[in-house]
PDB file of N, CA and C in Angstrom:
ATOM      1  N   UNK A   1      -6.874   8.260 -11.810  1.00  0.00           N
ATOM      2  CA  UNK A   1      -7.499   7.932 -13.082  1.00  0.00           C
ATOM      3  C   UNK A   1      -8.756   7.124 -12.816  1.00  0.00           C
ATOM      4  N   UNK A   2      -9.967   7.880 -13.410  1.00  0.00           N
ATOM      5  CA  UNK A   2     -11.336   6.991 -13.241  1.00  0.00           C
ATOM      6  C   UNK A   2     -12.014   6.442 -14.247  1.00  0.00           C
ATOM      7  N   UNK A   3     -12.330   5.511 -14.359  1.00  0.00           N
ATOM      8  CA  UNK A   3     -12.871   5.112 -15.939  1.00  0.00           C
ATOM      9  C   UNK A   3     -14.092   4.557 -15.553  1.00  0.00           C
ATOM     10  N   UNK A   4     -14.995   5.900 -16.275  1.00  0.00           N
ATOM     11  CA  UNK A   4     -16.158   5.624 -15.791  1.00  0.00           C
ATOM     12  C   UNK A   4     -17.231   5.318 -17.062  1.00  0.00           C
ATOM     13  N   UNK A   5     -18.107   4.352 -17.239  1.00  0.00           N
ATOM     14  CA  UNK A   5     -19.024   3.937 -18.196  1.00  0.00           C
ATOM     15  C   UNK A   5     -20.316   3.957 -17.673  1.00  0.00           C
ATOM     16  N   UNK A   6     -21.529   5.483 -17.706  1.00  0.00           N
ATOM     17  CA  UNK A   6     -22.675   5.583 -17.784  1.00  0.00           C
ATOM     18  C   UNK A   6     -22.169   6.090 -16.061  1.00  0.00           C
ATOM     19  N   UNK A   7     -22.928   5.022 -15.080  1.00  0.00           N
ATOM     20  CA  UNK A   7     -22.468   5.104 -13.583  1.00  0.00           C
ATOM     21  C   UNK A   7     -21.783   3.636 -13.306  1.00  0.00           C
ATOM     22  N   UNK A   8     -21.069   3.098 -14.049  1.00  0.00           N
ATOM     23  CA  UNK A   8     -20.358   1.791 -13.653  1.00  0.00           C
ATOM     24  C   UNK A   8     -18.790   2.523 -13.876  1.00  0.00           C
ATOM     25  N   UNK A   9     -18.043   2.285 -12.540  1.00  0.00           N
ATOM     26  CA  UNK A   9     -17.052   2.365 -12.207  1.00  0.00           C
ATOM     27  C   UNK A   9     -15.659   1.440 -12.572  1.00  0.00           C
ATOM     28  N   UNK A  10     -15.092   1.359 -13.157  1.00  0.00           N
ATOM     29  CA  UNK A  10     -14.314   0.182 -13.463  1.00  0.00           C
ATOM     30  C   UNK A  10     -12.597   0.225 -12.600  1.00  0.00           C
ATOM     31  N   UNK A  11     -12.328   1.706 -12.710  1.00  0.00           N
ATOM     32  CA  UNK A  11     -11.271   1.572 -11.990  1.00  0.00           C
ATOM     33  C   UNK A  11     -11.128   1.629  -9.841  1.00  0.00           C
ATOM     34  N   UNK A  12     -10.126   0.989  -9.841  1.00  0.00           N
ATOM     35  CA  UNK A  12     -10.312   0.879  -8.013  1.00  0.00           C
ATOM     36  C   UNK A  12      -9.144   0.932  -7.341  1.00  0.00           C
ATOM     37  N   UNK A  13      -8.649   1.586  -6.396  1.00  0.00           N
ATOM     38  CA  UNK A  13      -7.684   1.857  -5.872  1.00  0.00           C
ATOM     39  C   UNK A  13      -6.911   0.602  -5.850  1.00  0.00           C
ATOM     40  N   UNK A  14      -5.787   0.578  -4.962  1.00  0.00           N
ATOM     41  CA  UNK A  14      -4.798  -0.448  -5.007  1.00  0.00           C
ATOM     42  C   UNK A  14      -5.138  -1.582  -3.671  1.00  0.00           C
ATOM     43  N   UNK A  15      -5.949  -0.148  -2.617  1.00  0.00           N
ATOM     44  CA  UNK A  15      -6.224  -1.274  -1.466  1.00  0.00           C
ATOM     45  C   UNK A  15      -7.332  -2.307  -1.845  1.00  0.00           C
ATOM     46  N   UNK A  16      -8.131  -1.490  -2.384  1.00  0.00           N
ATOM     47  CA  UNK A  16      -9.433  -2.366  -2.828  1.00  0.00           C
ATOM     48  C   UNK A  16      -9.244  -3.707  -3.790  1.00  0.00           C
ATOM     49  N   UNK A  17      -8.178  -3.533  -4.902  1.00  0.00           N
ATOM     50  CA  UNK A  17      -7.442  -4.329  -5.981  1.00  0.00           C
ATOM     51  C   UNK A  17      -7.125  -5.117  -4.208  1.00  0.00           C
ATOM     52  N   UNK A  18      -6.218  -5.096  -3.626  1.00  0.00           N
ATOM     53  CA  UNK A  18      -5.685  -6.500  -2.773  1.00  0.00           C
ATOM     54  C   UNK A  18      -6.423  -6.997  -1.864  1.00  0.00           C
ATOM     55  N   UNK A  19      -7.516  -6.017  -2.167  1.00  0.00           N
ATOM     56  CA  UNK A  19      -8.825  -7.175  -1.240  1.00  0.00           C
ATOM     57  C   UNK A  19      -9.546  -7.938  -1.766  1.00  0.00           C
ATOM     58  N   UNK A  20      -9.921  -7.511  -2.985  1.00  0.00           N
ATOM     59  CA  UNK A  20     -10.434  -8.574  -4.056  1.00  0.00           C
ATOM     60  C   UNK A  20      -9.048  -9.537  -4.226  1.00  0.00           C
ATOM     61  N   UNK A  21      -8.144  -9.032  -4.385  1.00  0.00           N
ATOM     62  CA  UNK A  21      -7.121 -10.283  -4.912  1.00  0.00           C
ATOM     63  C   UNK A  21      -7.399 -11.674  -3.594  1.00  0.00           C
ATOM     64  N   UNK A  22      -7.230 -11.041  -2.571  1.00  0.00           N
ATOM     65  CA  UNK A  22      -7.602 -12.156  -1.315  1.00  0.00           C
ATOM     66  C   UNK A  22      -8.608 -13.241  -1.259  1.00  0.00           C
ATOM     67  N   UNK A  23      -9.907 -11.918  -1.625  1.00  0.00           N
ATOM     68  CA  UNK A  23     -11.180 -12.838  -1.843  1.00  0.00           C
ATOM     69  C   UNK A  23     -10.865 -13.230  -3.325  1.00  0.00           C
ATOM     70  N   UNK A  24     -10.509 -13.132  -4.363  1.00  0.00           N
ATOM     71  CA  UNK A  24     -10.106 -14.463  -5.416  1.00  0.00           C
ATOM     72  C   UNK A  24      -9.294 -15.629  -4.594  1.00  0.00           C
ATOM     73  N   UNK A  25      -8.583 -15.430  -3.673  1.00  0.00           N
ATOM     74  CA  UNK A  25      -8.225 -16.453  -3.370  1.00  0.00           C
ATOM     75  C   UNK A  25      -8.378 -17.839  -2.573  1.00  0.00           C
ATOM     76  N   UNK A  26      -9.560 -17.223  -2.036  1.00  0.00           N
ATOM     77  CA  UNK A  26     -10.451 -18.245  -1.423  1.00  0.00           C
ATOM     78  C   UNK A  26     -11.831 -18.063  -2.033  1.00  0.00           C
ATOM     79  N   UNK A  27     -11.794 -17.832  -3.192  1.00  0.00           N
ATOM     80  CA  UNK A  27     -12.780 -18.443  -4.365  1.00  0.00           C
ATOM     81  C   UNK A  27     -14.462 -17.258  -3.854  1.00  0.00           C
ATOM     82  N   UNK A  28     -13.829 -16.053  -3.186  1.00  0.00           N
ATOM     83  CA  UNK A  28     -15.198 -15.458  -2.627  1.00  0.00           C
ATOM     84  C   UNK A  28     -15.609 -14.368  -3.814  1.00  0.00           C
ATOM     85  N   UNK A  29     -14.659 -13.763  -4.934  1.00  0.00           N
ATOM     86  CA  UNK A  29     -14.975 -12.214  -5.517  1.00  0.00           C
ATOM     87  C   UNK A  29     -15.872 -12.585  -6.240  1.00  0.00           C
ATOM     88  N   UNK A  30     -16.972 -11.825  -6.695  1.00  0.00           N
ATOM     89  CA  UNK A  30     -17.511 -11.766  -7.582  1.00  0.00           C
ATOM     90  C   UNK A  30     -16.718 -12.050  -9.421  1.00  0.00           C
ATOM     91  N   UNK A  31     -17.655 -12.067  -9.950  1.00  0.00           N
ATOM     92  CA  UNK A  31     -17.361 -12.034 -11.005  1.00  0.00           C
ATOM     93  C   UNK A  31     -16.886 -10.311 -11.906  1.00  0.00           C
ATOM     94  N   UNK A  32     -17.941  -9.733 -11.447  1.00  0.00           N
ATOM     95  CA  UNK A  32     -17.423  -8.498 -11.403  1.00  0.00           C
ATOM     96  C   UNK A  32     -16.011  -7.532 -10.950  1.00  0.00           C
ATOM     97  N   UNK A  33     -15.825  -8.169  -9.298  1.00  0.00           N
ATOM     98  CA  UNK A  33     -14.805  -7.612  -8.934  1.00  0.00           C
ATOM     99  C   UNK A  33     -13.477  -8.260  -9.611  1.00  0.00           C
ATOM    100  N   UNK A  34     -13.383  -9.325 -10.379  1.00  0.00           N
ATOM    101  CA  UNK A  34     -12.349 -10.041 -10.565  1.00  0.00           C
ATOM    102  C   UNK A  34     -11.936  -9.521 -12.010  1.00  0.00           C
ATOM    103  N   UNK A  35     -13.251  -8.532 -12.566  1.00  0.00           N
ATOM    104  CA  UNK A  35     -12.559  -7.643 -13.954  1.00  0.00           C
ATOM    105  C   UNK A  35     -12.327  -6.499 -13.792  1.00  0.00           C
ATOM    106  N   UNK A  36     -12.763  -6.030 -12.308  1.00  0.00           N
ATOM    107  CA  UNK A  36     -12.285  -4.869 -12.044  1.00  0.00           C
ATOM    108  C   UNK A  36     -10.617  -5.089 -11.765  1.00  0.00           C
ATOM    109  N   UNK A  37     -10.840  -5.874 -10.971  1.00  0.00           N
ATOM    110  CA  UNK A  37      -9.268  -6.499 -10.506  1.00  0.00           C
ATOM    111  C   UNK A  37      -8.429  -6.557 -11.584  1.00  0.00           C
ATOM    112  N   UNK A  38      -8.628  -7.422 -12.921  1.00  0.00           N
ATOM    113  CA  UNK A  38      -7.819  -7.387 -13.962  1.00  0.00           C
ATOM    114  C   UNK A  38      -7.727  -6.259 -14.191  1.00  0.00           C
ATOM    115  N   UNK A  39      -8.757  -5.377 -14.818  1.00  0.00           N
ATOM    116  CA  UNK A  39      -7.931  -3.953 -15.426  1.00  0.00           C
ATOM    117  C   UNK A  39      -7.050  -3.548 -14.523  1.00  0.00           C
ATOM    118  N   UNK A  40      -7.398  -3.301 -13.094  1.00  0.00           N
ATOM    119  CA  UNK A  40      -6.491  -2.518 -12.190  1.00  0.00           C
ATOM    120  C   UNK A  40      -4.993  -2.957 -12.740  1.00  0.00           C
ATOM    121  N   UNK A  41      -4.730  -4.634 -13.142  1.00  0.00           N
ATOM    122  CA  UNK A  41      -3.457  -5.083 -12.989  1.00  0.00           C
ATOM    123  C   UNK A  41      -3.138  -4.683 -14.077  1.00  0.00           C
ATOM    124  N   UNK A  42      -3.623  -3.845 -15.108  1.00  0.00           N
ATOM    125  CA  UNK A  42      -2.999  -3.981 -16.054  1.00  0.00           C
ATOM    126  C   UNK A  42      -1.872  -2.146 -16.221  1.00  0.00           C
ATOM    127  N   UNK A  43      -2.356  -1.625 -15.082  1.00  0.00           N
ATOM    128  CA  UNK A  43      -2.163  -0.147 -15.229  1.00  0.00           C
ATOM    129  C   UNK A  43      -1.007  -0.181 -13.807  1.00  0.00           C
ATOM    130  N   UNK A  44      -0.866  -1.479 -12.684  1.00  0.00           N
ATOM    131  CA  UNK A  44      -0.398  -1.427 -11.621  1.00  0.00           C
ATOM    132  C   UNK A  44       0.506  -2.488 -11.354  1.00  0.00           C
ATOM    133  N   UNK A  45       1.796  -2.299 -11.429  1.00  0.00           N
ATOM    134  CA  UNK A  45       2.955  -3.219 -11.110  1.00  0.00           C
ATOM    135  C   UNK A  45       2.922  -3.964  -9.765  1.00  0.00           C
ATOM    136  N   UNK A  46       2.887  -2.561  -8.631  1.00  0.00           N
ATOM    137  CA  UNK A  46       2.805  -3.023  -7.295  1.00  0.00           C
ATOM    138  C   UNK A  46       1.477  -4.474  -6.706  1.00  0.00           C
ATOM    139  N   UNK A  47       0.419  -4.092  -7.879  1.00  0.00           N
ATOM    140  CA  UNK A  47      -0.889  -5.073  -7.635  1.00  0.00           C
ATOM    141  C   UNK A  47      -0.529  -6.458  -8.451  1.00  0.00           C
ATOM    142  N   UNK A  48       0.040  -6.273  -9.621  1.00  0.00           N
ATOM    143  CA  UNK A  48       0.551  -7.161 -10.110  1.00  0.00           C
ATOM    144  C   UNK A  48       1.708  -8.457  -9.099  1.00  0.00           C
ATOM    145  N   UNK A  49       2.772  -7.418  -8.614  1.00  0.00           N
ATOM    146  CA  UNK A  49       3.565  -8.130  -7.961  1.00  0.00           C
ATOM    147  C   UNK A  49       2.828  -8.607  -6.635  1.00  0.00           C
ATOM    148  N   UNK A  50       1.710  -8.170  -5.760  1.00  0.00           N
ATOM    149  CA  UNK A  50       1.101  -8.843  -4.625  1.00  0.00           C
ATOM    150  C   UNK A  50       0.240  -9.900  -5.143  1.00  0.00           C
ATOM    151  N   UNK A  51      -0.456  -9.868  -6.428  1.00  0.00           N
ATOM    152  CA  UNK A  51      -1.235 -10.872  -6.818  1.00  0.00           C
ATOM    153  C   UNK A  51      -0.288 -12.165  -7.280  1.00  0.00           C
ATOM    154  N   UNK A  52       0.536 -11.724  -8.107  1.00  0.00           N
ATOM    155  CA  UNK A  52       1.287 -13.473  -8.076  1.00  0.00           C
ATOM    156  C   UNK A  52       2.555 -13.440  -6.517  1.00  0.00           C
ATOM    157  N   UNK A  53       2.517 -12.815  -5.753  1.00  0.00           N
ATOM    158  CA  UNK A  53       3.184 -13.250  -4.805  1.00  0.00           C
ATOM    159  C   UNK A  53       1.651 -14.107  -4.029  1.00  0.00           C
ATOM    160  N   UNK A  54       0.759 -13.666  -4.033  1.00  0.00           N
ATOM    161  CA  UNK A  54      -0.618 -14.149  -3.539  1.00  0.00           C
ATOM    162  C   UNK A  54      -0.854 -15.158  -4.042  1.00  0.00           C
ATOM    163  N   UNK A  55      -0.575 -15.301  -5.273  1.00  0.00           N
ATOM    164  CA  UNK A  55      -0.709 -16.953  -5.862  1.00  0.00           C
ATOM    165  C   UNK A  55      -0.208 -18.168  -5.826  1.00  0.00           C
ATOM    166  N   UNK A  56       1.550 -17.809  -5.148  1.00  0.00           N
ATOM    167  CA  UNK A  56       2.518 -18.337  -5.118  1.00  0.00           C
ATOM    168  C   UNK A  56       2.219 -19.147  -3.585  1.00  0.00           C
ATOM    169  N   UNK A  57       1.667 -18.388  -3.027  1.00  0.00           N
ATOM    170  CA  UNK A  57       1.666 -18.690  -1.410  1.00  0.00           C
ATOM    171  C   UNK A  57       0.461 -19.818  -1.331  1.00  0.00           C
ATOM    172  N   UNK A  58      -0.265 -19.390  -2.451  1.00  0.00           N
ATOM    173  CA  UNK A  58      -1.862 -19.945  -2.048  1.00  0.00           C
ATOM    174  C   UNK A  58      -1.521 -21.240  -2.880  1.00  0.00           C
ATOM    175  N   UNK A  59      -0.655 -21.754  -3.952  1.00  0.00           N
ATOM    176  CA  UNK A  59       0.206 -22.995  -4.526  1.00  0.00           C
ATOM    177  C   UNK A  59       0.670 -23.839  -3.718  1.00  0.00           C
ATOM    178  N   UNK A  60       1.527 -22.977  -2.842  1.00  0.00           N
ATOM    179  CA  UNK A  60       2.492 -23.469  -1.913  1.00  0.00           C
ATOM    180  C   UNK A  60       1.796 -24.364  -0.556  1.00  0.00           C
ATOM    181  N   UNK A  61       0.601 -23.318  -0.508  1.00  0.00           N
ATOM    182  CA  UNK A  61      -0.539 -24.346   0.506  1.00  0.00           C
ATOM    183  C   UNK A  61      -0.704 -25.655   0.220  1.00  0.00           C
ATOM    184  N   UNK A  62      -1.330 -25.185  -0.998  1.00  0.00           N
ATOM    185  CA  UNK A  62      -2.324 -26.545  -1.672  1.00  0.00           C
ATOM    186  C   UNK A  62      -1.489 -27.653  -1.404  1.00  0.00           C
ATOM    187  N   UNK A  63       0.065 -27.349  -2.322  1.00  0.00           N
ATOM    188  CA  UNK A  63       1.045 -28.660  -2.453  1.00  0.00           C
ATOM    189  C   UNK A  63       1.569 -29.208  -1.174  1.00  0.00           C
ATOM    190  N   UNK A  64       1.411 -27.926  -0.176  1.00  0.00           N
ATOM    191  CA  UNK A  64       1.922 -28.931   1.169  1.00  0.00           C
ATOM    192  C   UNK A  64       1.123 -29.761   1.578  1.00  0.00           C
ATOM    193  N   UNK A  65      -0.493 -29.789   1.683  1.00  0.00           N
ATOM    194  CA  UNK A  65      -0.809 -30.748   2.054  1.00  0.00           C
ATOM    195  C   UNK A  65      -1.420 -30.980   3.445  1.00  0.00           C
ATOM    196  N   UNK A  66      -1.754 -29.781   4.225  1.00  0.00           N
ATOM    197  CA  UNK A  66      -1.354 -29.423   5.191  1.00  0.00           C
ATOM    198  C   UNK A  66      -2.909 -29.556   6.224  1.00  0.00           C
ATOM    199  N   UNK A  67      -2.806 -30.766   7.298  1.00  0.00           N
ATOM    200  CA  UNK A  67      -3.996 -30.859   7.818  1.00  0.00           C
ATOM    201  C   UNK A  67      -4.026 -30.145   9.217  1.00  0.00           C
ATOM    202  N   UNK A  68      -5.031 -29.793   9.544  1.00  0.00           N
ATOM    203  CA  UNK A  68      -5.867 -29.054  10.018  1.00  0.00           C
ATOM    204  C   UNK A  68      -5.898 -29.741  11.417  1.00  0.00           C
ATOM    205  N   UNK A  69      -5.820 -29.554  13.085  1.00  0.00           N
ATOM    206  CA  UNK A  69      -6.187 -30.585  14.261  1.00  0.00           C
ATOM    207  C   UNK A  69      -7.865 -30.161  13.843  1.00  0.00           C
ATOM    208  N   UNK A  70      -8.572 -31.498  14.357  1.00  0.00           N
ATOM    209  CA  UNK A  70     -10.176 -31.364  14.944  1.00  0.00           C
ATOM    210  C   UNK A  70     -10.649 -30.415  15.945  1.00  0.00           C
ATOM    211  N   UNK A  71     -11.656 -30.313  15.929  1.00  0.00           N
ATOM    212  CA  UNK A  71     -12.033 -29.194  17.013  1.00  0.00           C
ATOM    213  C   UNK A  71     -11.814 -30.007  18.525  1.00  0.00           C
ATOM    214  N   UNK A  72     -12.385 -31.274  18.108  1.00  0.00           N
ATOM    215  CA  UNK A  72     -12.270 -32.282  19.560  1.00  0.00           C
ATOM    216  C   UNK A  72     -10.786 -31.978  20.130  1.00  0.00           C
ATOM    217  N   UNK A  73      -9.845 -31.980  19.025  1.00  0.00           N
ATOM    218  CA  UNK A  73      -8.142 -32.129  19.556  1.00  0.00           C
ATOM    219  C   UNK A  73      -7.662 -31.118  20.085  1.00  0.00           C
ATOM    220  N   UNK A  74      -7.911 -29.959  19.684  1.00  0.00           N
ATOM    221  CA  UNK A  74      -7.668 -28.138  19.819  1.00  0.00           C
ATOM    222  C   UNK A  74      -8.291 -28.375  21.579  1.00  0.00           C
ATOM    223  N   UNK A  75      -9.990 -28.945  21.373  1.00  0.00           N
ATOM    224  CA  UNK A  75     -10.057 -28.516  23.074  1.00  0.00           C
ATOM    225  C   UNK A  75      -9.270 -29.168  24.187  1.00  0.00           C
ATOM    226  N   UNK A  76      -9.059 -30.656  23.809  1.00  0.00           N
ATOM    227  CA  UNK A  76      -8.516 -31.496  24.885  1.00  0.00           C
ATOM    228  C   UNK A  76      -7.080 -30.987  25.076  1.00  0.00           C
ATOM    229  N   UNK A  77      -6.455 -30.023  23.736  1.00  0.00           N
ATOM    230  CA  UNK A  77      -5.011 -29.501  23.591  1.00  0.00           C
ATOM    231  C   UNK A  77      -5.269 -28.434  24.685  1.00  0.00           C
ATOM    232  N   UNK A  78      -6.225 -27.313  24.470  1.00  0.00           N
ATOM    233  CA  UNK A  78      -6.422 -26.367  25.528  1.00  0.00           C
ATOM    234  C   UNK A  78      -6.642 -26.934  27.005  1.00  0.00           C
ATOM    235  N   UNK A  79      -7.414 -27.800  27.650  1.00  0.00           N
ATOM    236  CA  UNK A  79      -7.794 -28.305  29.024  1.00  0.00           C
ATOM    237  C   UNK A  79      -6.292 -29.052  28.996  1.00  0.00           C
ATOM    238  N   UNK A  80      -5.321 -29.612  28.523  1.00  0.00           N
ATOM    239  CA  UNK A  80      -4.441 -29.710  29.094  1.00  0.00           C
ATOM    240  C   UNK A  80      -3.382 -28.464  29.307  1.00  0.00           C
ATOM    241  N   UNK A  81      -2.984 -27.799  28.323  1.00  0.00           N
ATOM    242  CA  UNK A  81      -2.406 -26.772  28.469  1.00  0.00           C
ATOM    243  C   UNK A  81      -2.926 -25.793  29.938  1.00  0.00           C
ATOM    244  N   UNK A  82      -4.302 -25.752  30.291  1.00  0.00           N
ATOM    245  CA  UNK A  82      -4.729 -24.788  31.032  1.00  0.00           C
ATOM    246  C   UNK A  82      -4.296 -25.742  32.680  1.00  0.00           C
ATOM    247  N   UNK A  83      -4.645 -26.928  32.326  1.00  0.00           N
ATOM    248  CA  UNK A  83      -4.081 -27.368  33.654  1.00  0.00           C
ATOM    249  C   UNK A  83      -2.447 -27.600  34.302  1.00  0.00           C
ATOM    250  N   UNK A  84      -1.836 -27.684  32.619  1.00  0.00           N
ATOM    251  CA  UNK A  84      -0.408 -27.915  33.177  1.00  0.00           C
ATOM    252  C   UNK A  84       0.198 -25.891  33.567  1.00  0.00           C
ATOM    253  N   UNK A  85      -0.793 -24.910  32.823  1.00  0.00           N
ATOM    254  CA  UNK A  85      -0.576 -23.832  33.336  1.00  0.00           C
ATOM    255  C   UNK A  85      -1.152 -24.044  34.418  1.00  0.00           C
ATOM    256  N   UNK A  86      -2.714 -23.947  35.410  1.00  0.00           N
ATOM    257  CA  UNK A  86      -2.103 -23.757  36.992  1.00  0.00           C
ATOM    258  C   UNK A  86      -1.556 -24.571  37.407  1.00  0.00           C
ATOM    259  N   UNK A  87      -0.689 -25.647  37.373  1.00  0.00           N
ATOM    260  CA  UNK A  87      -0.125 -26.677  37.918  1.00  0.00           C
ATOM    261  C   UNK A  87       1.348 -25.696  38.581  1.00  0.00           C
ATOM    262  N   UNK A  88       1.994 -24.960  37.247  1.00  0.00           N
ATOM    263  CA  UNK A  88       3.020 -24.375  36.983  1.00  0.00           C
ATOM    264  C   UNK A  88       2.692 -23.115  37.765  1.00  0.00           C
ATOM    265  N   UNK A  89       1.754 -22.362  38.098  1.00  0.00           N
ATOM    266  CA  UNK A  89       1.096 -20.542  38.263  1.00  0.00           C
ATOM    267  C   UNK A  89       0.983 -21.119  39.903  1.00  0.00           C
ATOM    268  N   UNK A  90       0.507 -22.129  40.388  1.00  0.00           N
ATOM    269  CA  UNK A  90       0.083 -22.498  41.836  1.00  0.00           C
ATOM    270  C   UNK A  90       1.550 -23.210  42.678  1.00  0.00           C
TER     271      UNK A  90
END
């Protein structure tokens, strides 16, 4: 089913619907894609059910709270890891 107005396209497959749903979720879709996105949900259960399972998860982030190591910490984490690996390999 295509619902087409002049050459503006409104309807979009299901993969395309959960890629915009993604990029809504880190605040990237357009404004556009995010009404394409709605109609899609309104004709699609399966998009429906990935978008609030997508919402649920992206809630669940926020409320944990959840920090991030520094880049400084990640490297000094790697140069030890790499030395206690050849320590262990030698």
């Amino acid at each position: 089913m295509v619902l087409i107005m002049g050459k503006i396209k409104f309807i979009i497959p299901c993969d395309e619907a959960n890629h915009v749903c993604d990029k809504t979720q880190y605040k990237d879709a357009t404004l556009w894609e995010k009404v394409k996105l709605n109609i899609h949900l309104i004709y699609c259960r399966a998009c429906r059910e990935y978008t609030k399972n997508n919402s649920k998860l992206t809630k669940t982030i926020k409320k944990a709270d959840v920090e991030c190591l520094s880049t400084s910490t990640k490297a000094d984490m790697k140069k030890e890891f790499e030395k206690v690996l050849n320590e262990v390999s030698n």
